[in-house]
C-alpha atoms as a PDB file:
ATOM      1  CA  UNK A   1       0.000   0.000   0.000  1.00  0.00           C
ATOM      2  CA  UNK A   2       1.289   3.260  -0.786  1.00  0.00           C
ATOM      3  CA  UNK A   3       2.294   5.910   1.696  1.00  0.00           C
ATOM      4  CA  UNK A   4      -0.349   8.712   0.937  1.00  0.00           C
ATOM      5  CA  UNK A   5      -3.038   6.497   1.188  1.00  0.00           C
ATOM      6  CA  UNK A   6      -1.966   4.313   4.319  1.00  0.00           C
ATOM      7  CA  UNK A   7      -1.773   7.994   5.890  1.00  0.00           C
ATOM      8  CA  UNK A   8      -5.159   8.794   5.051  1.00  0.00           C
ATOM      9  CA  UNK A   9      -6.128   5.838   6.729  1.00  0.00           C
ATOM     10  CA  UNK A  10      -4.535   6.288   9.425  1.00  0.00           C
ATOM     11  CA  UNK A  11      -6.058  10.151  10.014  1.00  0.00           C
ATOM     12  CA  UNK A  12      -9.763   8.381   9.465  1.00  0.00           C
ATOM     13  CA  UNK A  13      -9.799   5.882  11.803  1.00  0.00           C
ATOM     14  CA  UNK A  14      -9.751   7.791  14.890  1.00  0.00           C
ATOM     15  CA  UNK A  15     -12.900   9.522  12.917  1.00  0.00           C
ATOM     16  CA  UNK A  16     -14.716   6.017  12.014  1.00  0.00           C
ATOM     17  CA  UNK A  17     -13.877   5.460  16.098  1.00  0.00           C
ATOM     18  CA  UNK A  18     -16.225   8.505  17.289  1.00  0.00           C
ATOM     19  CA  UNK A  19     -18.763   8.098  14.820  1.00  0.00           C
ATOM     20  CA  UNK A  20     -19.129   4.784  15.716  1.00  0.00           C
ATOM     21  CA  UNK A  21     -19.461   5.488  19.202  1.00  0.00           C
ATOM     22  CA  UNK A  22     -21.753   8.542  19.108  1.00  0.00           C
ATOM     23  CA  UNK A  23     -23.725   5.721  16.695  1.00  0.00           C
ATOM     24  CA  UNK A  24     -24.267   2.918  19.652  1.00  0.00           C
ATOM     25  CA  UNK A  25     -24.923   5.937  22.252  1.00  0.00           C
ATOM     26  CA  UNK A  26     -27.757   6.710  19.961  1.00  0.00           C
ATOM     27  CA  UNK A  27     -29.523   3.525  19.586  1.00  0.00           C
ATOM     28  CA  UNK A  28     -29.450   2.775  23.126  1.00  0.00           C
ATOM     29  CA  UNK A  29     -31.133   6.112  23.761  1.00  0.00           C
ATOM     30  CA  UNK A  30     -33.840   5.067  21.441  1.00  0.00           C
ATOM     31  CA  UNK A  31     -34.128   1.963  23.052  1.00  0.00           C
ATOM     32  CA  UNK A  32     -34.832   3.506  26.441  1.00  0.00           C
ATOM     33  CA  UNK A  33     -38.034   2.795  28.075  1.00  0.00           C
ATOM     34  CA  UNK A  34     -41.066   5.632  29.074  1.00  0.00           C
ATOM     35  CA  UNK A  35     -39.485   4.417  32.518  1.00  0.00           C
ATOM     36  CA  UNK A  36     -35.933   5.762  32.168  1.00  0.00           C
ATOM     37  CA  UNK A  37     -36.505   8.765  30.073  1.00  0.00           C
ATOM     38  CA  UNK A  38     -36.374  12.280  31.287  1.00  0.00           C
ATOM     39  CA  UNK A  39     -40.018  14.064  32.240  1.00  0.00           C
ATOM     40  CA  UNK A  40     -39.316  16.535  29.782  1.00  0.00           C
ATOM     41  CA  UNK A  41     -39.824  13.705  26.845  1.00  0.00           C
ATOM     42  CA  UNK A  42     -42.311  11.906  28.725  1.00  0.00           C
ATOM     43  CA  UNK A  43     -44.589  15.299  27.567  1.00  0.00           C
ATOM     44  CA  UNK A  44     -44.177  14.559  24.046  1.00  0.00           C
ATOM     45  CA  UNK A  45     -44.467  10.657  24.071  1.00  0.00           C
ATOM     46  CA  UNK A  46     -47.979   9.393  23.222  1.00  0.00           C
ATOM     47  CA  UNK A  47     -48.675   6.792  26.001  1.00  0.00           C
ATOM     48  CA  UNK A  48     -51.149   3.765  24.148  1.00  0.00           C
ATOM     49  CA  UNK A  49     -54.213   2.703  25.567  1.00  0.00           C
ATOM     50  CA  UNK A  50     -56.769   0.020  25.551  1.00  0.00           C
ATOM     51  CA  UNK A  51     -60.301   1.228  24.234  1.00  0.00           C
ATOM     52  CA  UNK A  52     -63.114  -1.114  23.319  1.00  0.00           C
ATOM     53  CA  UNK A  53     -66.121   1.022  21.949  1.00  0.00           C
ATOM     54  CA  UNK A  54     -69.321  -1.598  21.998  1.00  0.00           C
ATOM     55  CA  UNK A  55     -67.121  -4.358  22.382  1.00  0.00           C
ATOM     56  CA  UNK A  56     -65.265  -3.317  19.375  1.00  0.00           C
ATOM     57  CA  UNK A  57     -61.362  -2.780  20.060  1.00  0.00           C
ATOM     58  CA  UNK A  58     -59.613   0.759  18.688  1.00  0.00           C
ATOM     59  CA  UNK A  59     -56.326   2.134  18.346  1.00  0.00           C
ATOM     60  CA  UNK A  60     -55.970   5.072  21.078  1.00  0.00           C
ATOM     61  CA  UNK A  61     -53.216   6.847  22.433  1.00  0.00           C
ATOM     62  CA  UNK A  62     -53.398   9.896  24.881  1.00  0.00           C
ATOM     63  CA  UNK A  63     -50.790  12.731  24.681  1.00  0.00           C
ATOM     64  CA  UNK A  64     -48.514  13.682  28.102  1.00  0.00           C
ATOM     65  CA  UNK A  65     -50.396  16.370  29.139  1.00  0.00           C
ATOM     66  CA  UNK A  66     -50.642  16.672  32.897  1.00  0.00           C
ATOM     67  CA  UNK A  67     -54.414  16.557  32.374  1.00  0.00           C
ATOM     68  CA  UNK A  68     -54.441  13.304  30.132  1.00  0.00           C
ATOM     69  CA  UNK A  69     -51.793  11.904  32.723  1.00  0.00           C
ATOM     70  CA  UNK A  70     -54.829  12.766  35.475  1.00  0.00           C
ATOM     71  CA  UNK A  71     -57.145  11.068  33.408  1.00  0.00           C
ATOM     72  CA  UNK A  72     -54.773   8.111  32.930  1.00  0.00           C
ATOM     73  CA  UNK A  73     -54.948   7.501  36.745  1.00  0.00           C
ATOM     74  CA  UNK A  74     -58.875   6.893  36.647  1.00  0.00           C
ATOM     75  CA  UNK A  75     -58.328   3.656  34.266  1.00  0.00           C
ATOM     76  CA  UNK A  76     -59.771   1.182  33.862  1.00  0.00           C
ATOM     77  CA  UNK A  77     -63.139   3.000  33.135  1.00  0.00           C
ATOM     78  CA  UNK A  78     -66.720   1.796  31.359  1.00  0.00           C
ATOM     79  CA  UNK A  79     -68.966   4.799  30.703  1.00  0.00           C
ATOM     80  CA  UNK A  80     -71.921   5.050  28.950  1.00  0.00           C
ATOM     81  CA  UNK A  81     -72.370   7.507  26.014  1.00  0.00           C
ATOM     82  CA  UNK A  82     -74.604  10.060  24.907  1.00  0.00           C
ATOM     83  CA  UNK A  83     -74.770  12.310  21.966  1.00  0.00           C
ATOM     84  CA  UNK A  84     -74.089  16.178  22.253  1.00  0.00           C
ATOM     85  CA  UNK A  85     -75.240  18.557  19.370  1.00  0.00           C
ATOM     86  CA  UNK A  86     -74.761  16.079  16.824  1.00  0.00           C
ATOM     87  CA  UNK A  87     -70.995  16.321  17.298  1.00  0.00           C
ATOM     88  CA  UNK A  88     -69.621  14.260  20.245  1.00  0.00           C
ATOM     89  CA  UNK A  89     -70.480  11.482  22.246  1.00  0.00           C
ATOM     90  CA  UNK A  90     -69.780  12.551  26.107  1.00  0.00           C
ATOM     91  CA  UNK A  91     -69.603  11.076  29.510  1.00  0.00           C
ATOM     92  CA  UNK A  92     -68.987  11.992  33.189  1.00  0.00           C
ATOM     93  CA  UNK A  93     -66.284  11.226  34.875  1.00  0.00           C
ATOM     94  CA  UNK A  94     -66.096  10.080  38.245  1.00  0.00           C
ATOM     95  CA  UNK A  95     -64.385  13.232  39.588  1.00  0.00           C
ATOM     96  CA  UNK A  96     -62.864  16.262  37.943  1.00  0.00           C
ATOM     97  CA  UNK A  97     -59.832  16.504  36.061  1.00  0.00           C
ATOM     98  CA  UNK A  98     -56.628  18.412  37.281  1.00  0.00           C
ATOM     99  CA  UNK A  99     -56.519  20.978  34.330  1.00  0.00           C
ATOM    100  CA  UNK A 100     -53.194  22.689  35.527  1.00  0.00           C
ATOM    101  CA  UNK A 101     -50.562  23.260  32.972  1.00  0.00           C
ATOM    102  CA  UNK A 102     -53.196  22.548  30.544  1.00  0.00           C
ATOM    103  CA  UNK A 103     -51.821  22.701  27.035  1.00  0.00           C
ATOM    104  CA  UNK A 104     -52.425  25.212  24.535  1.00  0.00           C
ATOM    105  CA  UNK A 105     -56.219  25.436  23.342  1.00  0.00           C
ATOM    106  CA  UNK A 106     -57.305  23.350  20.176  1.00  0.00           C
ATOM    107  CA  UNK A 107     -60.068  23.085  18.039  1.00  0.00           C
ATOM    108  CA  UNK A 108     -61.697  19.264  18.383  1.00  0.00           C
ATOM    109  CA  UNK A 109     -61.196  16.974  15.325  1.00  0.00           C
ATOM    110  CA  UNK A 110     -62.976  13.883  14.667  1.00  0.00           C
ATOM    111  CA  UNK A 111     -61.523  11.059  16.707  1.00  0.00           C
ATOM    112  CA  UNK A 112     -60.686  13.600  19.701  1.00  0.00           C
ATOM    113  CA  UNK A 113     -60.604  12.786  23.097  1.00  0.00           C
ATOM    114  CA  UNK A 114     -61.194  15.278  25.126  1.00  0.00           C
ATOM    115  CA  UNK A 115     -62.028  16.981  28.474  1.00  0.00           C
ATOM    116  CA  UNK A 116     -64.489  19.483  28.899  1.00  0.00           C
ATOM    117  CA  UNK A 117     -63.237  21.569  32.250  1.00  0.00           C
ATOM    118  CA  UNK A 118     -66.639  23.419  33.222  1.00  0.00           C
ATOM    119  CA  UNK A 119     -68.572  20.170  33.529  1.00  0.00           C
ATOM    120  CA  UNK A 120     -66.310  17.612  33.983  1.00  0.00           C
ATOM    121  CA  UNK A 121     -67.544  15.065  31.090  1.00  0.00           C
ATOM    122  CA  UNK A 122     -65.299  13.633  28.841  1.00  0.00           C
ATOM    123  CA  UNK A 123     -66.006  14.035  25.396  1.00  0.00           C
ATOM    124  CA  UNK A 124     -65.455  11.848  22.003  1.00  0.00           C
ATOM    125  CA  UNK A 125     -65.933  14.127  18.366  1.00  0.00           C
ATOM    126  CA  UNK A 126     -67.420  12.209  15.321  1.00  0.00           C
ATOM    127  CA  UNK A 127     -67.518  15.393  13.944  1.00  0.00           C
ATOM    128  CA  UNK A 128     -64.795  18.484  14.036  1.00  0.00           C
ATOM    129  CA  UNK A 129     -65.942  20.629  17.088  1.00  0.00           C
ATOM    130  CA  UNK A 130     -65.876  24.471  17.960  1.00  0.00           C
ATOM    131  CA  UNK A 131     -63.369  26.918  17.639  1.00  0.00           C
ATOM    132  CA  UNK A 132     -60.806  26.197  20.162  1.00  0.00           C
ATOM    133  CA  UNK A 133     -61.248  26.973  24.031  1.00  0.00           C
ATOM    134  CA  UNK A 134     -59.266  26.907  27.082  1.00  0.00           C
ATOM    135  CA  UNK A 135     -62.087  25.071  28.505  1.00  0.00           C
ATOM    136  CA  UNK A 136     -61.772  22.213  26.338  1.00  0.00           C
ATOM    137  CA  UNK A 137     -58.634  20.213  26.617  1.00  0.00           C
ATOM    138  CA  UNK A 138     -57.290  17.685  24.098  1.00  0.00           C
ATOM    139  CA  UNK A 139     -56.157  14.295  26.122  1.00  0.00           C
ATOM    140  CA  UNK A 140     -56.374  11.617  22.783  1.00  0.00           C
ATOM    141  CA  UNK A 141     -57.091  10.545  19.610  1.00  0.00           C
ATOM    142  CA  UNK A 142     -59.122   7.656  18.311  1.00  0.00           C
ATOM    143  CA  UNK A 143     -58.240   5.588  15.266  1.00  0.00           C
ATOM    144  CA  UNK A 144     -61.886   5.346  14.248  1.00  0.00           C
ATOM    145  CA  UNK A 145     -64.329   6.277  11.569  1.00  0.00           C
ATOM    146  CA  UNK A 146     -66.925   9.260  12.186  1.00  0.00           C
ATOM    147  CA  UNK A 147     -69.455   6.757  11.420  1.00  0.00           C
ATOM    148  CA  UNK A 148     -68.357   4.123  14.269  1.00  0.00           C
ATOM    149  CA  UNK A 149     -67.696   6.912  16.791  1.00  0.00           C
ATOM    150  CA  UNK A 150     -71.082   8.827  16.452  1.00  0.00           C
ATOM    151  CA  UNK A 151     -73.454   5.781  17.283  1.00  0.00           C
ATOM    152  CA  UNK A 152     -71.062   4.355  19.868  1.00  0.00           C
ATOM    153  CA  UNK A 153     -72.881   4.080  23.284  1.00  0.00           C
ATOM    154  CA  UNK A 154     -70.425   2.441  25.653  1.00  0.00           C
ATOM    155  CA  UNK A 155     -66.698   2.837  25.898  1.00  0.00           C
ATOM    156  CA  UNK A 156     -64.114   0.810  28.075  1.00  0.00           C
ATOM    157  CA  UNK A 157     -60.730   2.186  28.837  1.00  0.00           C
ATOM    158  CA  UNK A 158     -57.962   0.815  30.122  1.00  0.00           C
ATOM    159  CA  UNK A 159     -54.207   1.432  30.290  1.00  0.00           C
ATOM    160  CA  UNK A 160     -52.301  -0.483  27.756  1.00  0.00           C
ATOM    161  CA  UNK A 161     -49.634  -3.134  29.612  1.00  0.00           C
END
C-alpha cells in the first residue's frame, strides 16, 4: 500500500472510532423505556391505551399532558355515552380533572378525546368541534371512523400493559 493512502487511513480511523461510538450511544437512547426517560420527553411521548367502543377494540393513544396523565390515573373506566349537538359522544367522569398546565387550546377533530373543564364530562368528536377553548382540553385521539364513533354508546378504557 502506498504511503499517501496508508496515511489517510490512518487520520480516518480515529474519525470512524467517534462516529461509531456517538452511533451505539444513539440507539441505546432510542431503546430507552417511558421508565428511564427524562419528564421533559415523557410530555411529548404518546402513552397507548386500551379502548373497546361496543365491544369493538380501537387504536388510542393519549398525549402527556398533565391533564391526560390525570385522566390516565382513573383507568380502567366503562362509561356510557350520549350524543351532544350532533358532534360528540360525552360522559362523566367520576371526579374532575386536574386541568393545571393545561396545554395550549385546540379546536376538536374527529376522533378527539377530550375533556371538557366546566362540567367535567369527557367528550369523544365524530364530527370536528368548535373553535378552540381553554375550557376544552385535548387528552387523545381515536383511530376510528366518524361513522363508528357517532353511534357508539359504551366505551371501556384501560391502560395499555
Amino acid at each position: 500500500m502506498n504511503s499517501p493512502v496508508r496515511g489517510a487511513l490512518i487520520r480516518a480511523a480515529p474519525a470512524a472510532a467517534l462516529v461509531l461510538t456517538v452511533s451505539a450511544c444513539s440507539s441505546d437512547a432510542q431503546k430507552a423505556t417511558p421508565a428511564t426517560m427524562s419528564s421533559a420527553s415523557d410530555r411529548n411521548t404518546p402513552m397507548d391505551i386500551r379502548v373497546t367502543l361496543d365491544g369493538r377494540p380501537v387504536d388510542a393513544t393519549l398525549n402527556e399532558s398533565p391533564t391526560a396523565r390525570d385522566f390516565a390515573a382513573l383507568l380502567p373506566l366503562t362509561l356510557g355515552l350520549q350524543d351532544f349537538h350532533g358532534t360528540e359522544r360525552v360522559a362523566d367522569l367520576p371526579r374532575k380533572l386536574d386541568t393545571s398546565g393545561a396545554p395550549e387550546p385546540a379546536a376538536a377533530q374527529i376522533g378527539d378525546i377530550a375533556y371538557y373543564a366546566p362540567w367535567g364530562n369527557l367528550a369523544l368528536f365524530y364530527q370536528n368541534g368548535p373553535t378552540a377553548s381553554a375550557e376544552l382540553l385535548i387528552l387523545g385521539h381515536l383511530d376510528i371512523s366518524a361513522d363508528q364513533l357517532g353511534s357508539a354508546t359504551r366505551i371501556t378504557i384501560e391502560a395499555a400493559s
